[in-house]
Protein backbone atom coordinates (compact mmCIF):
# COMPACT_ATOMS: atom_id res chain seq x y z
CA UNK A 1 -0.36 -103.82 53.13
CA UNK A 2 0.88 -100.67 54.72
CA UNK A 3 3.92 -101.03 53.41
CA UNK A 4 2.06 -100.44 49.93
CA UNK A 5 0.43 -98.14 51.39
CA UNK A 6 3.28 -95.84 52.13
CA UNK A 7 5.42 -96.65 48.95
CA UNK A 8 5.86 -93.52 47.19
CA UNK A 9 3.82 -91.35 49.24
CA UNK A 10 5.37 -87.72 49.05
CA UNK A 11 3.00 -85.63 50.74
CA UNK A 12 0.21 -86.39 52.88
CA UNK A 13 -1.78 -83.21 52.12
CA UNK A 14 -2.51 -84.01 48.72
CA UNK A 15 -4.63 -86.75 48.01
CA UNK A 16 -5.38 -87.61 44.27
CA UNK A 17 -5.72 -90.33 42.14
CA UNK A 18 -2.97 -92.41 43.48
CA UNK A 19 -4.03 -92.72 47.23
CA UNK A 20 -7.49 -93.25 46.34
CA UNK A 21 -6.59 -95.92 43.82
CA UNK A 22 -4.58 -97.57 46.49
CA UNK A 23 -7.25 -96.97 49.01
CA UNK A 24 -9.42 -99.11 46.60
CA UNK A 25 -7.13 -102.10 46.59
CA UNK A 26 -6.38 -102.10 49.75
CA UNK A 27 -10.65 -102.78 50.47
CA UNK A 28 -9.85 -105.55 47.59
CA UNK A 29 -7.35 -107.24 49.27
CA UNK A 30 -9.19 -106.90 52.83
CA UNK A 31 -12.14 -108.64 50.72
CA UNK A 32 -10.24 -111.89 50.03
CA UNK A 33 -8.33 -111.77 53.33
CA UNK A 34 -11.57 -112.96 54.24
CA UNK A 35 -11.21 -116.08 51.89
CA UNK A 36 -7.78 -116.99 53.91
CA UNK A 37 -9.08 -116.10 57.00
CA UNK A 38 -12.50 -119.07 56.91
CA UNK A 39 -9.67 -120.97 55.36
CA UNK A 40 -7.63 -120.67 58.68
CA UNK A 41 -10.58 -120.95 60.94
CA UNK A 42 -11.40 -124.22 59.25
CA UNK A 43 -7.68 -125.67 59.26
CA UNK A 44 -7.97 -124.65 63.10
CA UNK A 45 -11.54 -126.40 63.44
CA UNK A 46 -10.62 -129.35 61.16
CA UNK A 47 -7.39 -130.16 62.53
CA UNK A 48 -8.28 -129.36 66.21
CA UNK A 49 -5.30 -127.51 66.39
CA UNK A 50 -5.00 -125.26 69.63
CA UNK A 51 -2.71 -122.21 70.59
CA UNK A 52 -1.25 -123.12 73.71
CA UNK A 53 1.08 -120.12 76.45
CA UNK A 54 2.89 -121.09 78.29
CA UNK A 55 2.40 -119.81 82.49
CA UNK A 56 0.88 -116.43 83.06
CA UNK A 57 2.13 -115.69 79.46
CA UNK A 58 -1.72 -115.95 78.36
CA UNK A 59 -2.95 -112.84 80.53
CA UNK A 60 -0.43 -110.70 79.29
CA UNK A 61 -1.29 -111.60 75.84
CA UNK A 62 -5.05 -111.40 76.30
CA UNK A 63 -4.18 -107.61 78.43
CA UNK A 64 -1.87 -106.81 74.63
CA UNK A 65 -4.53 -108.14 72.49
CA UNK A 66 -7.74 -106.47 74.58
CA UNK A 67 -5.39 -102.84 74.52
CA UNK A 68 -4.90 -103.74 70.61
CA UNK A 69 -8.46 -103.86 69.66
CA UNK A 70 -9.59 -101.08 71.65
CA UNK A 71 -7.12 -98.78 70.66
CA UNK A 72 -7.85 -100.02 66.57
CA UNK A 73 -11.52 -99.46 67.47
CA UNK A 74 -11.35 -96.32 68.29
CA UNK A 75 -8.65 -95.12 66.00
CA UNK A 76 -10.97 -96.95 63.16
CA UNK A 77 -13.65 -94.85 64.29
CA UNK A 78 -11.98 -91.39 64.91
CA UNK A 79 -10.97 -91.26 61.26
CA UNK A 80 -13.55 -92.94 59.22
CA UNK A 81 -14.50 -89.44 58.31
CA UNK A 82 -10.87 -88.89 57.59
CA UNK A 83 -9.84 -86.91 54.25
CA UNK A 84 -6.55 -88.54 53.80
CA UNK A 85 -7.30 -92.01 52.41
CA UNK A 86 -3.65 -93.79 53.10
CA UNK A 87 -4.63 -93.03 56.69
CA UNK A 88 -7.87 -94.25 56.78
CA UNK A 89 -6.73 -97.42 55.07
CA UNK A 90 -4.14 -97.65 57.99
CA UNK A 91 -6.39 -97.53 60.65
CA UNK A 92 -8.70 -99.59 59.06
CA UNK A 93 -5.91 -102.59 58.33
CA UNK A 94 -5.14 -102.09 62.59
CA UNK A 95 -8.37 -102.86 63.24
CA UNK A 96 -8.48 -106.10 61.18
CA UNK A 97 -4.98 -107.30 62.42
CA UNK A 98 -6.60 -106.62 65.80
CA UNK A 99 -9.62 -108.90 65.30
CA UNK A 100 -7.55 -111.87 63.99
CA UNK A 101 -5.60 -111.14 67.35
CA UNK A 102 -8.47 -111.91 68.72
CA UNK A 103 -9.55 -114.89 66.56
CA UNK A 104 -6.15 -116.33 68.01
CA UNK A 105 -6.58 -115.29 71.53
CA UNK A 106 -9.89 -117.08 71.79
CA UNK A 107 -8.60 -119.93 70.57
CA UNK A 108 -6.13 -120.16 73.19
CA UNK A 109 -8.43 -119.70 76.06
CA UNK A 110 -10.23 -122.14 75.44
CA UNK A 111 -7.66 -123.99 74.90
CA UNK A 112 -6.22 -123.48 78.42
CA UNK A 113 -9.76 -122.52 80.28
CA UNK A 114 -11.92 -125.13 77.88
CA UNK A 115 -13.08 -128.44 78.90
CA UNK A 116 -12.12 -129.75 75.40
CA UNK A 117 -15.93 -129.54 73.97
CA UNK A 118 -15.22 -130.18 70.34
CA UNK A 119 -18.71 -128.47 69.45
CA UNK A 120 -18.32 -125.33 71.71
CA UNK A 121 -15.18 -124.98 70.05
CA UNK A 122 -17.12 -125.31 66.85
CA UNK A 123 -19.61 -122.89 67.29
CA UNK A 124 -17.48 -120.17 68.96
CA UNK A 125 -14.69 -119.99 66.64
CA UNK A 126 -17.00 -120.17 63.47
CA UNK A 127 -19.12 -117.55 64.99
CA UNK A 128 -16.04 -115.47 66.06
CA UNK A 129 -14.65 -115.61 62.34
CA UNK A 130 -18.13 -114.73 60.48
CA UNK A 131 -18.34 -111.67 62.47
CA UNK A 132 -14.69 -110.87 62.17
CA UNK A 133 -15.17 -111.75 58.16
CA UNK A 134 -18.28 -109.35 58.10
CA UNK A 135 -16.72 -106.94 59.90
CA UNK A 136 -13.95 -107.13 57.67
CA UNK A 137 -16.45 -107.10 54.33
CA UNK A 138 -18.18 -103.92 55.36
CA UNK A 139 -14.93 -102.03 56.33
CA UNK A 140 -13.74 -103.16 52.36
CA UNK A 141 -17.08 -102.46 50.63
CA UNK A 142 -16.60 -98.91 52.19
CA UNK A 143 -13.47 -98.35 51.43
CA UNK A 144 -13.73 -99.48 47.76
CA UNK A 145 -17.01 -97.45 47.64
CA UNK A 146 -15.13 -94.11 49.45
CA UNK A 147 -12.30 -94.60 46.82
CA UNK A 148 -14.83 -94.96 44.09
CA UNK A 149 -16.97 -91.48 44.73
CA UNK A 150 -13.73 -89.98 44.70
CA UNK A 151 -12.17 -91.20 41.64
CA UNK A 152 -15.06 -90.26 40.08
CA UNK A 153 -14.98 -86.72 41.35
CA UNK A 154 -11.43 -86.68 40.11
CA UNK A 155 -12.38 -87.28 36.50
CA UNK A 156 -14.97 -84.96 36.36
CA UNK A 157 -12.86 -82.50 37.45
């Protein structure tokens, strides 16, 4: 996604139709990222598969993953109000790789610090994923409804 993002982008101080149009489906495809993303936590849940590290491996991935979503938080936050909409996208996509980062790293502690409780495991990782997935579905409604106002602008102009 950043990838398309950045494809053909030739100056970052003008933002027209194109960034805004990509801006716009980039909040599409975060919208049914959240389709793959219940369909992961149920293959997880269903299958009672478990993310295992091995050692001390797990605190320096927890330390990577805790640094990753704070950093995304407040990078997500710092330029919501952003003008340029390829970077607000970016920031925006961080933040959601960061949370599935965390989907994962929860899954491995309790993996490793669990007492194998099939129904905790349940109910935390289906409640961690519905508020990752909402999360994720009101950072896409915005961005689809930022890129719309603006397109609009554009045509009126």
């Amino acid at each position: 996604m950043r990838f398309s993002l950045l494809y053909k982008v030739k100056d970052f101080n003008s933002y027209g139709v194109k960034e805004y149009k990509k801006l716009k489906r980039c909040g599409i495809v975060l919208m049914l990222l959240n389709i793959v993303l219940v369909g992961l936590t149920v293959l997880i849940l269903s299958t009672n598969q478990d993310i295992s590290y091995a050692g001390l491996i797990i605190y320096i991935v927890a330390l990577y993953d805790f640094i990753l979503i704070i950093n995304a938080i407040i990078n997500a936050l710092k330029y919501r109000k952003s003008d340029s909409p390829i970077l607000f996208a970016s920031k925006f996509i961080n933040l959601t790789v960061a949370m599935i980062s965390m989907l994962s790293l929860e899954v491995a502690m309790l993996n490793r610090f669990g007492d194998n409780d099939a129904y905790f495991k349940l109910i935390m990782t289906g409640s961690v994923c519905f508020v990752i997935c909402l999360i994720n579905s009101i950072m896409a409604i915005y961005m689809i409804v930022k890129a719309r106002k603006k397109l609009k602008a554009c045509k009126r102009k």
